[in-house]
C-alpha atoms as a PDB file:
ATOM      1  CA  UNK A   1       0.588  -4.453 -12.212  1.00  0.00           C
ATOM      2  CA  UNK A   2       1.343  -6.795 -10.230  1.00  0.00           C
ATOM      3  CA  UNK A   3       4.302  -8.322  -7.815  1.00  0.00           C
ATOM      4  CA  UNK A   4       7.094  -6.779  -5.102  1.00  0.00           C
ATOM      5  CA  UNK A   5       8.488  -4.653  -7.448  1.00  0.00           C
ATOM      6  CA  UNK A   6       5.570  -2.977  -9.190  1.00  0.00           C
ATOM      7  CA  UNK A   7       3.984  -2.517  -5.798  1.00  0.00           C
ATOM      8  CA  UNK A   8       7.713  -0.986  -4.825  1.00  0.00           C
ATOM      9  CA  UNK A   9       7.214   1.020  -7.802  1.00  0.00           C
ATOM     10  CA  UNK A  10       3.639   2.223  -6.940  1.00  0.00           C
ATOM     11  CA  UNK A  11       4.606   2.881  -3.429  1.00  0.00           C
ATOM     12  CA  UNK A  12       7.451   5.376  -4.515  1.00  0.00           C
ATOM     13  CA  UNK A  13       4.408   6.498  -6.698  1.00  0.00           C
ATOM     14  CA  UNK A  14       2.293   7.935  -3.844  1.00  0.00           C
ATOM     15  CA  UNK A  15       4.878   9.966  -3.063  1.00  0.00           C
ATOM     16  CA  UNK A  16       4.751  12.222  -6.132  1.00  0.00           C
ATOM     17  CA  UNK A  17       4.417  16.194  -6.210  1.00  0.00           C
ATOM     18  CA  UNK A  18       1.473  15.867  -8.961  1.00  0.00           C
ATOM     19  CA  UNK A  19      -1.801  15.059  -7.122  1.00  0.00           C
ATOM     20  CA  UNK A  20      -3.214  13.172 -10.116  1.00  0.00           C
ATOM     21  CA  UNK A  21       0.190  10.547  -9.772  1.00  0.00           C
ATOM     22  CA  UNK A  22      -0.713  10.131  -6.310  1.00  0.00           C
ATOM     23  CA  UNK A  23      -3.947   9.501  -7.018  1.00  0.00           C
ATOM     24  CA  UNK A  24      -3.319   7.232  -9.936  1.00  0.00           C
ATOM     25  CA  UNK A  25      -0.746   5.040  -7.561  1.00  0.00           C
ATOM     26  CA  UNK A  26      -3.380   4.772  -4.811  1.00  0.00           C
ATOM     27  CA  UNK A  27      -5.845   3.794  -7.343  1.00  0.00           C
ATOM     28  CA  UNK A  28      -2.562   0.877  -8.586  1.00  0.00           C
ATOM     29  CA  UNK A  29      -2.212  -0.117  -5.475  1.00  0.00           C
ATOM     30  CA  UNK A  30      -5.845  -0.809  -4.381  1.00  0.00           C
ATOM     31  CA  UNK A  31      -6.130  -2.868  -7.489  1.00  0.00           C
ATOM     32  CA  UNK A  32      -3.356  -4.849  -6.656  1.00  0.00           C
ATOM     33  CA  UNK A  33      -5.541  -6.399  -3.450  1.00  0.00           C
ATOM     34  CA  UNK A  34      -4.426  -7.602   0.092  1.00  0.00           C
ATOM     35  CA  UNK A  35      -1.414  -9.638  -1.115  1.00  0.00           C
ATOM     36  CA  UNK A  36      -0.205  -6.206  -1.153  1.00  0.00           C
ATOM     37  CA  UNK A  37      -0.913  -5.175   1.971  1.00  0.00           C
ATOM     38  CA  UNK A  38       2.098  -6.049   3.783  1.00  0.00           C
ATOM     39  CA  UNK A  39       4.478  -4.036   1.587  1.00  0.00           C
ATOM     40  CA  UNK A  40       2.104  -1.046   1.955  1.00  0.00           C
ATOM     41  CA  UNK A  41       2.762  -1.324   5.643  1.00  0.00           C
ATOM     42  CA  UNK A  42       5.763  -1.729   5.334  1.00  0.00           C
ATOM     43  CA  UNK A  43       5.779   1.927   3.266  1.00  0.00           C
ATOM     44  CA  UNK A  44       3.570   3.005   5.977  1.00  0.00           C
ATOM     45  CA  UNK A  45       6.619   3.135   8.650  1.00  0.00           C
ATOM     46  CA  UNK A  46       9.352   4.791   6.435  1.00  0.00           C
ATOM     47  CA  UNK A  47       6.982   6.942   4.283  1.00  0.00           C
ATOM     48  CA  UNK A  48       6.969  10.461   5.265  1.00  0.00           C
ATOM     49  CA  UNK A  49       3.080  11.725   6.827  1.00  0.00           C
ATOM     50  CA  UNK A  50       1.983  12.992   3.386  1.00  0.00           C
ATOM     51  CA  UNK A  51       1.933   9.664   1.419  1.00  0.00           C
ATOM     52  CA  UNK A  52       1.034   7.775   4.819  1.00  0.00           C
ATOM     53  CA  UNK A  53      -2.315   8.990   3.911  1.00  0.00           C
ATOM     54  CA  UNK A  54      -2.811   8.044   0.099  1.00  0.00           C
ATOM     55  CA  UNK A  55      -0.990   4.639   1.775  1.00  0.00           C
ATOM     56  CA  UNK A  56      -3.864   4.183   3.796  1.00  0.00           C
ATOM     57  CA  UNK A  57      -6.569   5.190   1.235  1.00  0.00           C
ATOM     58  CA  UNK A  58      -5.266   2.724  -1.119  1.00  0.00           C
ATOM     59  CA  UNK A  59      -5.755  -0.016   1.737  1.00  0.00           C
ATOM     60  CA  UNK A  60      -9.567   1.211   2.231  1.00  0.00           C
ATOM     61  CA  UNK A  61     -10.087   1.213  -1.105  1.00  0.00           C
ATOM     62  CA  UNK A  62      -9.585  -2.825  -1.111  1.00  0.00           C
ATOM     63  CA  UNK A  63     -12.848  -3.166   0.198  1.00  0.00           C
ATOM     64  CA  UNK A  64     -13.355  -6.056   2.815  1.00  0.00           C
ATOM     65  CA  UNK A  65     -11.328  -8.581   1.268  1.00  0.00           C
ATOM     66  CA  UNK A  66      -8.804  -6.390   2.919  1.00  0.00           C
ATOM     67  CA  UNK A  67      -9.790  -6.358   6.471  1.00  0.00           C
ATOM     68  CA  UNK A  68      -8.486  -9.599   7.761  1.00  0.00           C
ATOM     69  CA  UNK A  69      -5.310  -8.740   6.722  1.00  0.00           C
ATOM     70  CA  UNK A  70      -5.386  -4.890   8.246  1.00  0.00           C
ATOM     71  CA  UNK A  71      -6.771  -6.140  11.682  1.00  0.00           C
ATOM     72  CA  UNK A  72      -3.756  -8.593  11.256  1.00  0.00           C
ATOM     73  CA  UNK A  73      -1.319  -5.956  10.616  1.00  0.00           C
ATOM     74  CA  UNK A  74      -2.952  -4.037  13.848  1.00  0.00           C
ATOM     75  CA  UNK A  75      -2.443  -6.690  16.168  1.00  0.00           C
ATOM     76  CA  UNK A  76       1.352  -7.387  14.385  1.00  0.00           C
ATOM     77  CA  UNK A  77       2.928  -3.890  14.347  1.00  0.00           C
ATOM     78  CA  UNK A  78       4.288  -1.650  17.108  1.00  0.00           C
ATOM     79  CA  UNK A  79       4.658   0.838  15.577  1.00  0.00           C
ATOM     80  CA  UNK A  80       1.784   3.816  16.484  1.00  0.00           C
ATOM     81  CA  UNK A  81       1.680   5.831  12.830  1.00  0.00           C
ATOM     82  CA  UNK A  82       1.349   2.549  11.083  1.00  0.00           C
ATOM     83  CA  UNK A  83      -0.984   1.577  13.966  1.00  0.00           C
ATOM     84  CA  UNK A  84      -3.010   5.079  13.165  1.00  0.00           C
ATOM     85  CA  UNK A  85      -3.486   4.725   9.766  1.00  0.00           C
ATOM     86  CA  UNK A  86      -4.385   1.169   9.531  1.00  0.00           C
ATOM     87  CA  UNK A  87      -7.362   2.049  12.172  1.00  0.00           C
ATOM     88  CA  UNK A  88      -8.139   5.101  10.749  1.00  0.00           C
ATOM     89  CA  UNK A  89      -8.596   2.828   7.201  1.00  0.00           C
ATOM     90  CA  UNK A  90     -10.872   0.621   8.899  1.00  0.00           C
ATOM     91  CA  UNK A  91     -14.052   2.844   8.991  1.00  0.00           C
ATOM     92  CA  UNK A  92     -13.811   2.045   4.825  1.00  0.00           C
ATOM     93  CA  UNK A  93     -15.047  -1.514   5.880  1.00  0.00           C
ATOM     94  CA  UNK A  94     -18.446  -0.117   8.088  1.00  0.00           C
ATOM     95  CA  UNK A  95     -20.527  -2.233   9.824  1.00  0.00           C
ATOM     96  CA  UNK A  96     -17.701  -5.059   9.936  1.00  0.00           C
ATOM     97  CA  UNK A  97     -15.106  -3.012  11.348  1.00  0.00           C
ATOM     98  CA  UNK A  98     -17.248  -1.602  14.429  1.00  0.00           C
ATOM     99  CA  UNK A  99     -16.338  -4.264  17.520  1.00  0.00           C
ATOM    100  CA  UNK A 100     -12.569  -4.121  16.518  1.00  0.00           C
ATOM    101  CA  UNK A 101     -12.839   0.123  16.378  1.00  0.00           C
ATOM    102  CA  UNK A 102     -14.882   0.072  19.956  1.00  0.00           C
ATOM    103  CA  UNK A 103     -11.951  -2.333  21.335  1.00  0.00           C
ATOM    104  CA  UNK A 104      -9.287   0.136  19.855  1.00  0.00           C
ATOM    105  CA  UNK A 105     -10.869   2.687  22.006  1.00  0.00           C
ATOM    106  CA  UNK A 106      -9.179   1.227  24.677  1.00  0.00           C
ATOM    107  CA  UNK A 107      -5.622   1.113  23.013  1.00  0.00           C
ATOM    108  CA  UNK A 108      -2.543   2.219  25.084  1.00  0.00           C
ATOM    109  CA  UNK A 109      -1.873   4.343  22.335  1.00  0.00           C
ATOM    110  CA  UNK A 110      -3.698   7.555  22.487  1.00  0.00           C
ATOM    111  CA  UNK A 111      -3.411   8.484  18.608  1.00  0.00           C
ATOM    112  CA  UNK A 112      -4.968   4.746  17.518  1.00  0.00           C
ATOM    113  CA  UNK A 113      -8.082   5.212  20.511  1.00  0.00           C
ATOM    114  CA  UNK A 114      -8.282   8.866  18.754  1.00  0.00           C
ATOM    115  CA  UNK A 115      -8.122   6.869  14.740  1.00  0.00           C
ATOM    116  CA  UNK A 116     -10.787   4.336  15.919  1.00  0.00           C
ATOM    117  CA  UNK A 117     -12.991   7.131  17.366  1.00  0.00           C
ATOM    118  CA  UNK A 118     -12.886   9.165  14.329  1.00  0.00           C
ATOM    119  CA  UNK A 119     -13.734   5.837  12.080  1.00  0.00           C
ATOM    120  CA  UNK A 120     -16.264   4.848  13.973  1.00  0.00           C
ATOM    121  CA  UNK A 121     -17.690   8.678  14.114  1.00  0.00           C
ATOM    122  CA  UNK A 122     -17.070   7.933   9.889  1.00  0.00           C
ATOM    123  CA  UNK A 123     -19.198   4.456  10.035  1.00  0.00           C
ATOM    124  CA  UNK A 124     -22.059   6.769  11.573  1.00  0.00           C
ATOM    125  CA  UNK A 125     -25.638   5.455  12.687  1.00  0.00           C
ATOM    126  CA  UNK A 126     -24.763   1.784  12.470  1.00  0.00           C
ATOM    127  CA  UNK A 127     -21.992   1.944  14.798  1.00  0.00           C
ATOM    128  CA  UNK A 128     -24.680   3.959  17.512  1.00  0.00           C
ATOM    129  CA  UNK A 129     -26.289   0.718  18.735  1.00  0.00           C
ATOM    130  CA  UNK A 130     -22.997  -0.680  19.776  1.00  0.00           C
ATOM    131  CA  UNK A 131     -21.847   2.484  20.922  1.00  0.00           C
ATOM    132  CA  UNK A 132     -24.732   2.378  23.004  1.00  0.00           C
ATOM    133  CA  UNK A 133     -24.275  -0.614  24.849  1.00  0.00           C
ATOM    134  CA  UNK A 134     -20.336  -0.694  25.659  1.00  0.00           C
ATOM    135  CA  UNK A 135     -21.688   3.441  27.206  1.00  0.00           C
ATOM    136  CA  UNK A 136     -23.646   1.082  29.398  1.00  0.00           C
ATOM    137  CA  UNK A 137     -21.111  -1.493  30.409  1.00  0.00           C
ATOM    138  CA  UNK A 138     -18.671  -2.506  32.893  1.00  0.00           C
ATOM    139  CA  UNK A 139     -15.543  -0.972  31.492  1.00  0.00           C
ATOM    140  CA  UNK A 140     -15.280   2.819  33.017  1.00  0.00           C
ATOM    141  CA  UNK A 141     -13.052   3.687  30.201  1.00  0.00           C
ATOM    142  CA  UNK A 142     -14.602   2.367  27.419  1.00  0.00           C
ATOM    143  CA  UNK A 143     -17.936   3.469  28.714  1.00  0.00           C
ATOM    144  CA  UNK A 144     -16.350   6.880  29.014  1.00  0.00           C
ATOM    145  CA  UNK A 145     -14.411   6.180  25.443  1.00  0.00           C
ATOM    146  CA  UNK A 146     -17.956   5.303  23.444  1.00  0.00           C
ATOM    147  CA  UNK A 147     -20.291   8.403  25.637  1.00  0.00           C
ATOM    148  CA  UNK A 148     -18.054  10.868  23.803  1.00  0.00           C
ATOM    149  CA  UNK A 149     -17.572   9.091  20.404  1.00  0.00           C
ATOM    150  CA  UNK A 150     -21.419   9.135  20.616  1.00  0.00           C
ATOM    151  CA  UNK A 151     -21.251  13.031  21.779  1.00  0.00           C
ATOM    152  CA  UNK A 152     -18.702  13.418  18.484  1.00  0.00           C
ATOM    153  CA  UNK A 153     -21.686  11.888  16.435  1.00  0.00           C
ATOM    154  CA  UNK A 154     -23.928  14.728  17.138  1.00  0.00           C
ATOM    155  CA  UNK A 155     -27.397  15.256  17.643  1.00  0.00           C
ATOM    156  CA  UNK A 156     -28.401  11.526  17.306  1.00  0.00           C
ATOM    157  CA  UNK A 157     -25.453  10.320  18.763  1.00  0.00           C
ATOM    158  CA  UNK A 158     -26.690  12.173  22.015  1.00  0.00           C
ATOM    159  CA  UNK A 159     -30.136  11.162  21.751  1.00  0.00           C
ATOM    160  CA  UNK A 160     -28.465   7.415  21.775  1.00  0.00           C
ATOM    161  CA  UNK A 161     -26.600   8.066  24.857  1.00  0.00           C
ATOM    162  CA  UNK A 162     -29.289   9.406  26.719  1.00  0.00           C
ATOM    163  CA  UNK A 163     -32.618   7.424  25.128  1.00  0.00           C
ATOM    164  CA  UNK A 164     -33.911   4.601  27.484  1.00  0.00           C
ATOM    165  CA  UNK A 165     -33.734   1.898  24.456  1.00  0.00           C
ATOM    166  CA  UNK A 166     -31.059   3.760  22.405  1.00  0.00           C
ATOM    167  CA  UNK A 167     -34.061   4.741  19.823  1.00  0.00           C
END
């Protein structure tokens, strides 16, 4: 399924009472790749909260051919929900996604710098060492952004913050 309509027609999916529909749509959509991603945003800003997630799920599930064209949509939208849930879908693309999440710590928008923590909290160990260093930097609000991701991490996110070589 391909094309404006069936993606139309899959986005109108998400939205359906049964959970296995919704799941079956996200599943359409993913398939249908990062040519789709622009209409899924677009469902992202009129869709009510419910199917903004399975939305957003369906964008993840893309894998990383997808994440030029979400950190595209990022930097393109106004809009804070759709800004939310596109972060919140990057911590699906790990390692790659971790300097754009530690720079969206610093949004104006309180709910993306809270999406980008919570991804990179998602990404886990590999986003510590990076974590690490921008604790360490110039930037008093990033510093104090990235301390308490790293306190969110637990355990060995604290050991990070407070080890001499972040080992």
């Amino acid at each position: 399924m391909t094309g404006r309509i069936a993606i139309l027609a899959l986005k109108k999916a998400v939205g359906e009472p049964v959970l296995a529909a919704r799941r079956s749509a996200e599943e359409a959509l993913a398939e249908c790749g990062p040519d789709a991603i622009p209409e899924i945003v677009r469902a992202l800003g009129e869709a009510p909260q419910t199917m903004r997630w399975y939305l957003a799920r369906a964008i993840a599930r893309m894998g990383l051919p997808a994440f030029e064209p979400v950190i595209e949509e990022i930097r393109r939208t106004d809009n804070p929900e759709v800004r939310r849930y596109l972060t919140a879908s990057l911590a699906a693309f790990g390692e790659a996604a971790i300097p754009l999440l530690i720079r969206l710590l610093a949004d104006d928008d309180v709910a993306v710098r809270g999406a980008a923590a919570l991804a990179l909290c998602r990404i886990g160990d590999p986003a510590m060492p990076a974590l690490k260093e921008v604790s360490e930097g110039d930037d008093p609000f990033l510093r104090n952004s990235a301390g308490l991701v790293l306190f969110r991490m637990g355990e060995e996110g604290i050991m990070t913050l407070f080890s001499e070589d972040g080992e």
